[in-house]
Protein backbone atom coordinates (compact mmCIF):
# COMPACT_ATOMS: atom_id res chain seq x y z
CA UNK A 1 32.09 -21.10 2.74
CA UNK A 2 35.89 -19.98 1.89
CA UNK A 3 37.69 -18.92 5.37
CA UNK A 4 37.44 -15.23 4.03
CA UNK A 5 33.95 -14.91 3.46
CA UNK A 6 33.37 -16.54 6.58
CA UNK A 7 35.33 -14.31 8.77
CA UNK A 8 33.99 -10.90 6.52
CA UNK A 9 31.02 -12.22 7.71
CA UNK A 10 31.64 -12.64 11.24
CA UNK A 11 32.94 -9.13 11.14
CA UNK A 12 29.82 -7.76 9.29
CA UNK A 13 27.79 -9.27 12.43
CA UNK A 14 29.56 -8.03 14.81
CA UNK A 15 29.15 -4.59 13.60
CA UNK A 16 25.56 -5.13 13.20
CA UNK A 17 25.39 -6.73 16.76
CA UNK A 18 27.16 -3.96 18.61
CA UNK A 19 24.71 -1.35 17.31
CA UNK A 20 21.07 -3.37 17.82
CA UNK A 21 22.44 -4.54 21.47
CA UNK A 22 21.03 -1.12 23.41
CA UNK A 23 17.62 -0.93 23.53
CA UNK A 24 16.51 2.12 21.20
CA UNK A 25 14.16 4.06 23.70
CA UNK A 26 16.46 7.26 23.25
CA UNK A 27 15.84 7.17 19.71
CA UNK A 28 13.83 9.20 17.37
CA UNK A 29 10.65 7.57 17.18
CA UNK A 30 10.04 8.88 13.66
CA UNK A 31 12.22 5.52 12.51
CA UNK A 32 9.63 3.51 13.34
CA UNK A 33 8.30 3.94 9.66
CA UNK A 34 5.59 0.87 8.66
CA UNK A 35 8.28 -0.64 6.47
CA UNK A 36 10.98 0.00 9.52
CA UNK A 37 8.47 -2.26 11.69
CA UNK A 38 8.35 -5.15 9.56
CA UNK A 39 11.79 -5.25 9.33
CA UNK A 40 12.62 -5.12 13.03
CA UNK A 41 9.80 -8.45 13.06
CA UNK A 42 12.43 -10.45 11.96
CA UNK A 43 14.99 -9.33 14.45
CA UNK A 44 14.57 -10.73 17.97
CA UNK A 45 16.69 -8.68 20.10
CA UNK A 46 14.86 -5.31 18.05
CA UNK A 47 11.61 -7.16 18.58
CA UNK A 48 12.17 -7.69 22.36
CA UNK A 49 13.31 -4.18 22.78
CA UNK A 50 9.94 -2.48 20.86
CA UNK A 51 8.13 -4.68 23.83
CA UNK A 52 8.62 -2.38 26.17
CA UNK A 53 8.42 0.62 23.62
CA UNK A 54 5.40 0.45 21.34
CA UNK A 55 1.94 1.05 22.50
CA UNK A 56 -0.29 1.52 19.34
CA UNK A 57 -1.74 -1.37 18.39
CA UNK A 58 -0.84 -0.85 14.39
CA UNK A 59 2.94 -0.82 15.32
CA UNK A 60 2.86 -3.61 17.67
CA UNK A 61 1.01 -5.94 15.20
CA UNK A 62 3.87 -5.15 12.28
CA UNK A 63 6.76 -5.55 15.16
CA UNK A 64 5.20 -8.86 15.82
CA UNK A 65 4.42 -8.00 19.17
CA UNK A 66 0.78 -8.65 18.62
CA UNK A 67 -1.53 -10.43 15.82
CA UNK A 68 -3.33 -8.22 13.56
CA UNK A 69 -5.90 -5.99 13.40
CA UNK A 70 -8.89 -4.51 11.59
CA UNK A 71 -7.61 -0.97 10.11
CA UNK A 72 -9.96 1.79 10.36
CA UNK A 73 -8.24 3.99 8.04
CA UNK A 74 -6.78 3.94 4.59
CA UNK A 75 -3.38 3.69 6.04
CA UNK A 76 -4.24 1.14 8.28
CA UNK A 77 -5.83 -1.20 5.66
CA UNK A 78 -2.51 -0.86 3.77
CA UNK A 79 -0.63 -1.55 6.65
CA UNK A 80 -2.37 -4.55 7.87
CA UNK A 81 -3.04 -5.82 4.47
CA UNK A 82 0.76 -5.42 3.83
CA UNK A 83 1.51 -7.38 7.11
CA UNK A 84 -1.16 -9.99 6.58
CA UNK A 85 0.64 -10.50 3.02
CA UNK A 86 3.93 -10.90 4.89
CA UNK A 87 2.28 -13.72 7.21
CA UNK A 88 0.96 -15.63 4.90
CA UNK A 89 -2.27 -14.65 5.85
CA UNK A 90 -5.85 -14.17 4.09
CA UNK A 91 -5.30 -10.86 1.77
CA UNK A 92 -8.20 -8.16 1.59
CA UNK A 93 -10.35 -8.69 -1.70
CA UNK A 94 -9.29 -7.43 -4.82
CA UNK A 95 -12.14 -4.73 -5.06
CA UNK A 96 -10.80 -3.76 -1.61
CA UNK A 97 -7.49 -2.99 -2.64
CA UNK A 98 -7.85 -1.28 -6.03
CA UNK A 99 -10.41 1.25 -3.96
CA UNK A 100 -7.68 1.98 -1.52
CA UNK A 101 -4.88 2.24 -4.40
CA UNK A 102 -7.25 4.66 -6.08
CA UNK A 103 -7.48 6.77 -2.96
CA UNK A 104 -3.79 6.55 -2.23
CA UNK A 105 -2.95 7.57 -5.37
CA UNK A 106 -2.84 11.05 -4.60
CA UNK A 107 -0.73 10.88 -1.62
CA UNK A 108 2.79 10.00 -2.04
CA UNK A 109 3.48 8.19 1.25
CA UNK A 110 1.13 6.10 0.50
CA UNK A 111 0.56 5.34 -3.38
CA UNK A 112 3.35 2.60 -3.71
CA UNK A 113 2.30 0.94 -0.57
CA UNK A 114 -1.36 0.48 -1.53
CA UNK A 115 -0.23 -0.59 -5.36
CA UNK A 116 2.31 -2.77 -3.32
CA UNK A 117 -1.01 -4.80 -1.94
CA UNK A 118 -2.84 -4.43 -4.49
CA UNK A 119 -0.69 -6.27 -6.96
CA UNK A 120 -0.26 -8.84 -4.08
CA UNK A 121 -4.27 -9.17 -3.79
CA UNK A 122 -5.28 -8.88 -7.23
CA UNK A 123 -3.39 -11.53 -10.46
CA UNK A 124 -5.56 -8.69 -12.75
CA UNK A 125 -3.54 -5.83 -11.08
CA UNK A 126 -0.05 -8.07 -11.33
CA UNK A 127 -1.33 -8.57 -15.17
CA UNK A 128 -1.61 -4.70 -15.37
CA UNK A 129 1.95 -4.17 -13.81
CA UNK A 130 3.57 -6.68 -16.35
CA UNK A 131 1.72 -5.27 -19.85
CA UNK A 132 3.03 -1.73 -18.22
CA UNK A 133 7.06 -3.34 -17.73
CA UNK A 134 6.94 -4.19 -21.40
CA UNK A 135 6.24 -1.20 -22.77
CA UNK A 136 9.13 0.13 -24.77
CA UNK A 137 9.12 3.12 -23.87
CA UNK A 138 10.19 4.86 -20.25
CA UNK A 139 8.24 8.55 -19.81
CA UNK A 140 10.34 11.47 -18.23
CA UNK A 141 9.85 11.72 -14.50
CA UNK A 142 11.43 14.91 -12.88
CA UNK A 143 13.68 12.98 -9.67
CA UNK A 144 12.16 12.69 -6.91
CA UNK A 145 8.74 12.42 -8.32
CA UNK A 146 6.28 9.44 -8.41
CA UNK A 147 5.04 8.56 -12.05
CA UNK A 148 2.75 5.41 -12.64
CA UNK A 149 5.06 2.94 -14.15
CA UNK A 150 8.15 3.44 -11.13
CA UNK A 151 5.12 2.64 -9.00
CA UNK A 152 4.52 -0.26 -11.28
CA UNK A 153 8.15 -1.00 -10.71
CA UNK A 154 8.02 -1.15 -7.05
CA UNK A 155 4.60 -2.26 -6.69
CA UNK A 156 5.57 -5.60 -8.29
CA UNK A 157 8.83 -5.79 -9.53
CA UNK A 158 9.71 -9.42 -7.83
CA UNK A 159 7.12 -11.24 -9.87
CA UNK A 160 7.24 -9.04 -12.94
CA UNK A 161 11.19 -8.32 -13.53
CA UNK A 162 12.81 -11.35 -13.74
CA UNK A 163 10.82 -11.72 -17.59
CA UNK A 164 12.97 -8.55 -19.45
CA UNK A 165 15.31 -8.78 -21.41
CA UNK A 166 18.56 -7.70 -19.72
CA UNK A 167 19.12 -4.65 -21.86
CA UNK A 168 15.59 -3.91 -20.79
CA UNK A 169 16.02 -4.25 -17.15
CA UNK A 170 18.95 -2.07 -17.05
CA UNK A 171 17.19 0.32 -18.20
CA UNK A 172 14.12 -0.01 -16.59
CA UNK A 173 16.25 -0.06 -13.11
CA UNK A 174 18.37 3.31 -14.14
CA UNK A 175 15.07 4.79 -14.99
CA UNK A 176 13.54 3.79 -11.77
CA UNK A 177 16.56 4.81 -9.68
CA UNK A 178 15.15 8.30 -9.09
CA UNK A 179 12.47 7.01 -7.07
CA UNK A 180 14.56 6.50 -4.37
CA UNK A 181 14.67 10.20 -2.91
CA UNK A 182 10.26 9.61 -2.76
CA UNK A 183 11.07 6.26 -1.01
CA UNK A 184 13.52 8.35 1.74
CA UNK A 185 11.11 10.43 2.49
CA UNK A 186 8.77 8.23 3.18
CA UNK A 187 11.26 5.93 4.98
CA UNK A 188 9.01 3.24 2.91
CA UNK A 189 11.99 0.43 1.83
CA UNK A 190 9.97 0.40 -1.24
CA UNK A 191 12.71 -0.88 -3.14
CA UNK A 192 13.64 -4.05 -0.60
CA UNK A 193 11.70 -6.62 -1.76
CA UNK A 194 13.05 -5.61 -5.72
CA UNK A 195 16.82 -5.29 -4.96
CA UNK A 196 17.78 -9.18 -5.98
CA UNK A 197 15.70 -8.84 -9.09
CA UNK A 198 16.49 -5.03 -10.27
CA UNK A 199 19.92 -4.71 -11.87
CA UNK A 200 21.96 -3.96 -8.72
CA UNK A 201 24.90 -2.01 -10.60
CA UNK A 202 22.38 0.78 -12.47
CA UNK A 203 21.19 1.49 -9.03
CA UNK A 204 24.57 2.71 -7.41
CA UNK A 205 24.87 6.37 -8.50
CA UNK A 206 21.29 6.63 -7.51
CA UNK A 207 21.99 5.19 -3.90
CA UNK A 208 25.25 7.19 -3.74
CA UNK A 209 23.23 10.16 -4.27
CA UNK A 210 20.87 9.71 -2.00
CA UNK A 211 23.60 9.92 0.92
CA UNK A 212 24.39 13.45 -0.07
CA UNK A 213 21.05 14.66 -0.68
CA UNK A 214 20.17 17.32 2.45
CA UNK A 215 16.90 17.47 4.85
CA UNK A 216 15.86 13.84 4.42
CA UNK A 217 14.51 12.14 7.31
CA UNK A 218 15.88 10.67 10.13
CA UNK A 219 16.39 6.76 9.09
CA UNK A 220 16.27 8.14 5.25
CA UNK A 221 20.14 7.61 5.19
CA UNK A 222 20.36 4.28 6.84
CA UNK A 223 18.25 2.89 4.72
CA UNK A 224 20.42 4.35 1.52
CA UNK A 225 23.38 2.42 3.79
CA UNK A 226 21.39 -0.84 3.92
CA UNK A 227 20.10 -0.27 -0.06
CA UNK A 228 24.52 -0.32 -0.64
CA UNK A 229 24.56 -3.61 1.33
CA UNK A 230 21.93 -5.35 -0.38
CA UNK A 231 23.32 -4.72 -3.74
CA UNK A 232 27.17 -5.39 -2.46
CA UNK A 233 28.15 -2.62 -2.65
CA UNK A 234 30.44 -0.90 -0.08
CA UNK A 235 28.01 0.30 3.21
CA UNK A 236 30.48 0.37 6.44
CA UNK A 237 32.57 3.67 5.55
CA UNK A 238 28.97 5.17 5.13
CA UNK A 239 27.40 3.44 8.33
CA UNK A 240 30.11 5.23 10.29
CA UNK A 241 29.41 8.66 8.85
CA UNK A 242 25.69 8.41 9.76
CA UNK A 243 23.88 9.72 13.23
CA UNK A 244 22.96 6.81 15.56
CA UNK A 245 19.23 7.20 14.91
CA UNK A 246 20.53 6.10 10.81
CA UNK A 247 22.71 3.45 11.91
CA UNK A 248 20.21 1.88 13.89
CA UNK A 249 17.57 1.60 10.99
CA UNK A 250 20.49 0.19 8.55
CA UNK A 251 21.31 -2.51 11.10
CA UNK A 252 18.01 -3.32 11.66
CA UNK A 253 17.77 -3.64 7.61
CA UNK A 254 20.66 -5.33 7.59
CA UNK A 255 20.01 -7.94 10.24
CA UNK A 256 16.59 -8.45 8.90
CA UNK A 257 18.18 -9.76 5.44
CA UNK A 258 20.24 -12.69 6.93
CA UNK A 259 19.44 -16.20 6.17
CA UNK A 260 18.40 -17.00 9.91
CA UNK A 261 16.31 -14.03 10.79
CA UNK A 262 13.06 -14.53 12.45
């Protein structure tokens, strides 16, 4: 690694290390979104803090403070499934999932999630996502709104994408760009595991946006910071603007993304 990369990157980590090194316990709870959890799993010091902070059983299992569990309710079936996917684990049946993607459907917390698994559980449902990608032509979707095919998109864009053409993926990304006010408000990171195969540059004025956009969440706007560092583009001039609950979830995002997280 050249001597400047090396030391931008010692710099990056210390900026990331000063934030996660207080425990969180004053912190809005409310950034302890599903996707937030499975984040902070791969971040020791975050996952020793949320030891002595998380009591449900559902958060503890995705913090990787416990193994696990049976859900009980549709959310909890996503959430475990999603988890179990992460681990390497057994996945629900595909019956299983495309009943709970049907009943999600309607609820927009929880639609991309449960298409998320469902892809992930189901090579018919993957099949389904990539005859929808090659469709030439994108439907109009009013920003901020959920549509079918940008759930496609961020259901199973890392095994789908990387077969457009380039002119196609552009445009596919630019189109699917305006999902990203949904994904604040659900704090969901829907776009994380897509950002290294979605075409990073058509998704900057979206991401710029969604800093200025009012009455998000709290966490909504650090995980627009750690969306800019993901796809290289500049995210410590914005980290410093942001309220400590939203630097704490982009530093967790952040710190989750390098090469030797847990």
């Amino acid at each position: 690694m050249p001597q400047s990369d090396s030391s931008s990157a010692a710099a990056e980590s210390s900026v990331i290390d000063a934030i996660l090194a207080p425990s969180p316990a004053a912190l809005d709870p409310a950034i302890w979104s599903p996707g937030m959890l499975r984040l902070a799993r791969r971040v020791p010091v975050v996952r020793d803090h949320l030891e002595g902070i998380l009591t449900d059983p559902y958060d503890r299992a995705e913090a990787g403070l416990a193994p696990p569990i049976e859900g009980r309710s549709l959310s909890e079936h996503i959430r475990m499934g999603l988890l179990r996917a992460e681990l390497g684990l057994s996945l629900p049946s595909a019956a299983d999932a495309k009943a709970w993607e049907t009943e999600a459907e309607p609820d927009p917390t929880w639609w991309v999630p449960s298409a998320r698994l469902h892809v992930l559980a189901s090579i018919d449902r993957e099949r389904q996502t990539r005859a929808a990608l090659s469709e030439a032509e994108l439907p109009y979707v009013f920003p901020g709104e959920l549509h079918a095919r940008s759930v496609d998109v961020l259901a199973g864009g890392d095994r789908v994408l990387t077969a457009l053409h380039v002119d196609w993926l552009r445009k596919v990304t630019r189109w699917v760009g305006d999902t990203a006010v949904a994904d604040a408000r659900a704090l969901g990171f829907w776009f994380w595991p897509h950002l290294r195969y979605l075409a990073g540059g058509q998704l900057k004025k979206p991401f710029k946006k969604l800093l200025r956009t009012r009455r998000l969440p709290t966490g909504a706007y650090g995980m627009a910071v750690a969306y800019h560092h993901r796809i290289g583009q500049d995210w410590e001039g914005p980290l410093k603007r942001l309220s400590p609950e939203d630097r704490y979830v982009a530093a967790v995002a952040i710190a989750s993304d390098h090469p030797d997280a847990g």
